[in-house]
N, C-alpha and C. Protein backbone atom coordinates (compact mmCIF):
# COMPACT_ATOMS: atom_id res chain seq x y z
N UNK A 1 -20.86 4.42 13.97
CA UNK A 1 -19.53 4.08 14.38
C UNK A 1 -18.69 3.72 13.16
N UNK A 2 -19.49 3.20 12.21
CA UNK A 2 -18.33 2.63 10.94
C UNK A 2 -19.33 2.09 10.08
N UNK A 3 -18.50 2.67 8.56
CA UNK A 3 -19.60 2.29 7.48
C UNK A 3 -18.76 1.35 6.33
N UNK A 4 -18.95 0.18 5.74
CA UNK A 4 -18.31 -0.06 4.54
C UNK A 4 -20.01 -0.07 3.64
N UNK A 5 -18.94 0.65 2.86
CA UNK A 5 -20.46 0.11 1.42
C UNK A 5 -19.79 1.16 -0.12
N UNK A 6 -20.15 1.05 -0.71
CA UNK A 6 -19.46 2.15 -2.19
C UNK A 6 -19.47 2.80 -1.88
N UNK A 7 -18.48 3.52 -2.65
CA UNK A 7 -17.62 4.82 -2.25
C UNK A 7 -19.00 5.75 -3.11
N UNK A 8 -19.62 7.05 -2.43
CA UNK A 8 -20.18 7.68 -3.63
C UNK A 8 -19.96 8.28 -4.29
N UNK A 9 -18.94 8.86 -4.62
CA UNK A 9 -18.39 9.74 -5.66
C UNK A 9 -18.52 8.94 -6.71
N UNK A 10 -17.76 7.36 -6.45
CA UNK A 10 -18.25 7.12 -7.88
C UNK A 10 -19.43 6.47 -8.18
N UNK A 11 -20.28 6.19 -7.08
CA UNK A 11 -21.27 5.88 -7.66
C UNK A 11 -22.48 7.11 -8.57
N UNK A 12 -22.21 8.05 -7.89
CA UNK A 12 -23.00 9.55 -9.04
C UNK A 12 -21.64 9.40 -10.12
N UNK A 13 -20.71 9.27 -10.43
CA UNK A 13 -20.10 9.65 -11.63
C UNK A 13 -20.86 8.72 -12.60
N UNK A 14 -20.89 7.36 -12.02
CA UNK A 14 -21.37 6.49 -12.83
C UNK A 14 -22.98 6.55 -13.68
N UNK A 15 -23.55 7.48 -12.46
CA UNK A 15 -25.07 7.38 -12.72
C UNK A 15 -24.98 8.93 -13.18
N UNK A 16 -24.20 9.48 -13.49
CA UNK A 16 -23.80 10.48 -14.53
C UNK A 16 -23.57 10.06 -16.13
N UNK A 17 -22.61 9.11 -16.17
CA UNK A 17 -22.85 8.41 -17.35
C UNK A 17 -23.56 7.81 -18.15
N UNK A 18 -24.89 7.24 -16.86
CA UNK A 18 -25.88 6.70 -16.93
C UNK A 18 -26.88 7.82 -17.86
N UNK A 19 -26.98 8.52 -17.07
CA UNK A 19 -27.71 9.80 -17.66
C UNK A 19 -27.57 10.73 -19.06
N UNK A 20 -25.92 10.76 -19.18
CA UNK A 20 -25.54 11.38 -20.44
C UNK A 20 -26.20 10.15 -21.15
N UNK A 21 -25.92 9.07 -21.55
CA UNK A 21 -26.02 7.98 -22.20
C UNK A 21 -27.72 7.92 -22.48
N UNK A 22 -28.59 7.80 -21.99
CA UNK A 22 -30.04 8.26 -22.20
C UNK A 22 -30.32 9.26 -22.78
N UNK A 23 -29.91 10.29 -22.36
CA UNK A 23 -29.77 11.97 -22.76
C UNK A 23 -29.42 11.73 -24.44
N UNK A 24 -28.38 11.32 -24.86
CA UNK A 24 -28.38 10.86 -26.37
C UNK A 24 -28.77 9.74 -26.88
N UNK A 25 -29.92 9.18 -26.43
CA UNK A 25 -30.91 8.38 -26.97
C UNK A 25 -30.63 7.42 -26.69
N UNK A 26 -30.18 6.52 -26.06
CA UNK A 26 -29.95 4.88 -25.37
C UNK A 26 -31.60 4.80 -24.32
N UNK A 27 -31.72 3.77 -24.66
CA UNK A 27 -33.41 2.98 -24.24
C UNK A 27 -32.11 2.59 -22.66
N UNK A 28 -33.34 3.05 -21.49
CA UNK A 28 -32.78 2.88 -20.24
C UNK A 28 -32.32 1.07 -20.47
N UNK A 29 -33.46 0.44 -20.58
CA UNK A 29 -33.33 -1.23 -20.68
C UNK A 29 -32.31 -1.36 -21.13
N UNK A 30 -31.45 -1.01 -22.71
CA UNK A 30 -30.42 -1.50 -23.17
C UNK A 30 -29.01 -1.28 -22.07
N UNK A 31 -28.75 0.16 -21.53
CA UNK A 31 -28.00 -0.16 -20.82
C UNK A 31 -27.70 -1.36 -19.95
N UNK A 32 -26.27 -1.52 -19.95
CA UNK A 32 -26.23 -2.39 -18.43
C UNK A 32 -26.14 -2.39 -17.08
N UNK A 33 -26.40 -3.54 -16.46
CA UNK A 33 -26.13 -3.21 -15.29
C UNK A 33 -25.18 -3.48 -14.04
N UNK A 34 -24.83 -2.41 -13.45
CA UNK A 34 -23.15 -2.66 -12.97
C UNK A 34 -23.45 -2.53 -11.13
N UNK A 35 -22.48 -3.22 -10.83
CA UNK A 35 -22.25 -3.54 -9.62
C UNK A 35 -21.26 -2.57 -8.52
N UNK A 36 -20.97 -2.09 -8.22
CA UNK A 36 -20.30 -1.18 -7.40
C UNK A 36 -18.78 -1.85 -7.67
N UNK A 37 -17.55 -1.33 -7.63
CA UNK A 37 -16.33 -1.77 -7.31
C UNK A 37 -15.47 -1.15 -6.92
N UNK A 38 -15.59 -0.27 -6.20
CA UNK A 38 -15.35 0.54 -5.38
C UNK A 38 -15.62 0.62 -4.10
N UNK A 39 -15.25 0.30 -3.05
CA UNK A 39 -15.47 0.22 -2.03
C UNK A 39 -14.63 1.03 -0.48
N UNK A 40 -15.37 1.51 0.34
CA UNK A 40 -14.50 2.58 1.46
C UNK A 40 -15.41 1.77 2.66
N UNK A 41 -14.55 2.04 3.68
CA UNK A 41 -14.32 1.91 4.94
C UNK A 41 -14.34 2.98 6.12
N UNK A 42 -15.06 3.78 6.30
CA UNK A 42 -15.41 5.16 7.34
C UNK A 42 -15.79 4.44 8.57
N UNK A 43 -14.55 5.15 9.08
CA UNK A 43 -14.98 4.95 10.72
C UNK A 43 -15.09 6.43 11.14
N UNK A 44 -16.29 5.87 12.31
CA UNK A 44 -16.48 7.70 13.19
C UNK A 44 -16.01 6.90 14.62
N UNK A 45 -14.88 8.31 15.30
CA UNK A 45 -14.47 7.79 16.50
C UNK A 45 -15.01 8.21 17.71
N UNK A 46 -15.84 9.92 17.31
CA UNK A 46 -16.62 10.20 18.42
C UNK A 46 -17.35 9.52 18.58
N UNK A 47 -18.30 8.84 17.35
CA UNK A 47 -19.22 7.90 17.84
C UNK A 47 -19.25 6.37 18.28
N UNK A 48 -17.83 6.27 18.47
CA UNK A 48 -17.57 4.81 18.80
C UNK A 48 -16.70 5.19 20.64
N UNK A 49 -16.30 6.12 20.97
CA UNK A 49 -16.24 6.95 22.60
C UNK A 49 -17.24 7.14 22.67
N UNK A 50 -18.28 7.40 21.96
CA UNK A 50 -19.76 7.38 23.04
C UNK A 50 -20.22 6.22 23.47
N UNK A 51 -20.21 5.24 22.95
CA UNK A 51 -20.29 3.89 22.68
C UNK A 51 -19.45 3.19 23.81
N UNK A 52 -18.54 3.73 23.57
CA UNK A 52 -17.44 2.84 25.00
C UNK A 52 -16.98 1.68 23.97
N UNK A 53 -16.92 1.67 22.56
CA UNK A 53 -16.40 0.76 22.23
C UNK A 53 -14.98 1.39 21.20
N UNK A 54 -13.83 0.03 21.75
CA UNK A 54 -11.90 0.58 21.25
C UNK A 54 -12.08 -0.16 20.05
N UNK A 55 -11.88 0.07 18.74
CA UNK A 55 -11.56 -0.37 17.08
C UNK A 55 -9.85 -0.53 17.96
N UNK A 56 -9.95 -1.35 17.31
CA UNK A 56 -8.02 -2.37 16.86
C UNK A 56 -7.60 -1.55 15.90
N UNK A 57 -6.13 -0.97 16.53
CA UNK A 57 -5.31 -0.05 15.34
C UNK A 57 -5.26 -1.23 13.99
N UNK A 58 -5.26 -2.54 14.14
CA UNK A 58 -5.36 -2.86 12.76
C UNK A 58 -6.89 -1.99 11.63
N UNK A 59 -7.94 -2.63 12.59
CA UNK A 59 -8.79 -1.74 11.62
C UNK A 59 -8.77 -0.64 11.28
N UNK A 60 -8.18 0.84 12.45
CA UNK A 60 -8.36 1.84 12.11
C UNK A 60 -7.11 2.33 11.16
N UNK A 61 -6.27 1.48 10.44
CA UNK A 61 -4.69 1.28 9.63
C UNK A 61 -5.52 1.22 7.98
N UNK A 62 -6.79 0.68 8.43
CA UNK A 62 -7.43 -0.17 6.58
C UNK A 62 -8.13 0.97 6.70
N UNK A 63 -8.86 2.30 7.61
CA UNK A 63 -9.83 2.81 7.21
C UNK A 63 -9.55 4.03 6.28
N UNK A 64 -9.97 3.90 5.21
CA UNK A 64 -10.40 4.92 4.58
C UNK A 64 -10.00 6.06 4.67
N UNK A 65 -11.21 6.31 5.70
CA UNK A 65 -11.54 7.95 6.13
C UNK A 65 -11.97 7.82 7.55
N UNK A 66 -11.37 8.37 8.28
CA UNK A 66 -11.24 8.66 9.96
C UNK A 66 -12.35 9.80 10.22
N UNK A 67 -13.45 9.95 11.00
CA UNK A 67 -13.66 10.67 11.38
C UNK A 67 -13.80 11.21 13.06
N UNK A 68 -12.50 12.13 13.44
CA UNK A 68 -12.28 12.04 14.73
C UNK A 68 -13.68 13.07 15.45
């Protein structure tokens, strides 16, 4: 029915960087380590009419990405 958690696009860009950065010799350990800051909001609406449950146009105003 509805997901918040990091967005993934950037979380592979990041763990792209991650990778180049090893790839030219950085010791995995030295890197740091980062926290997501990016964050989305996906609601699914077929699966919330199967459900029998109504989202508040406020929430469905903050979401993200709608999936009807």
């Amino acid at each position: 029915m509805c997901t918040y958690g990091p967005r993934l696009t950037e979380s592979h860009r990041r763990a792209a960087y991650y990778i180049d950065r090893i790839l030219k010799g950085m010791k995995p350990a030295d890197l740091p380590i980062e926290r997501p800051t990016v964050f989305e909001l996906v609601l699914n609406l077929k699966a919330a009419k199967a459900l029998d449950v109504t989202l508040p146009q406020s929430v469905l105003v903050r979401a993200d990405e709608v999936i009807e």
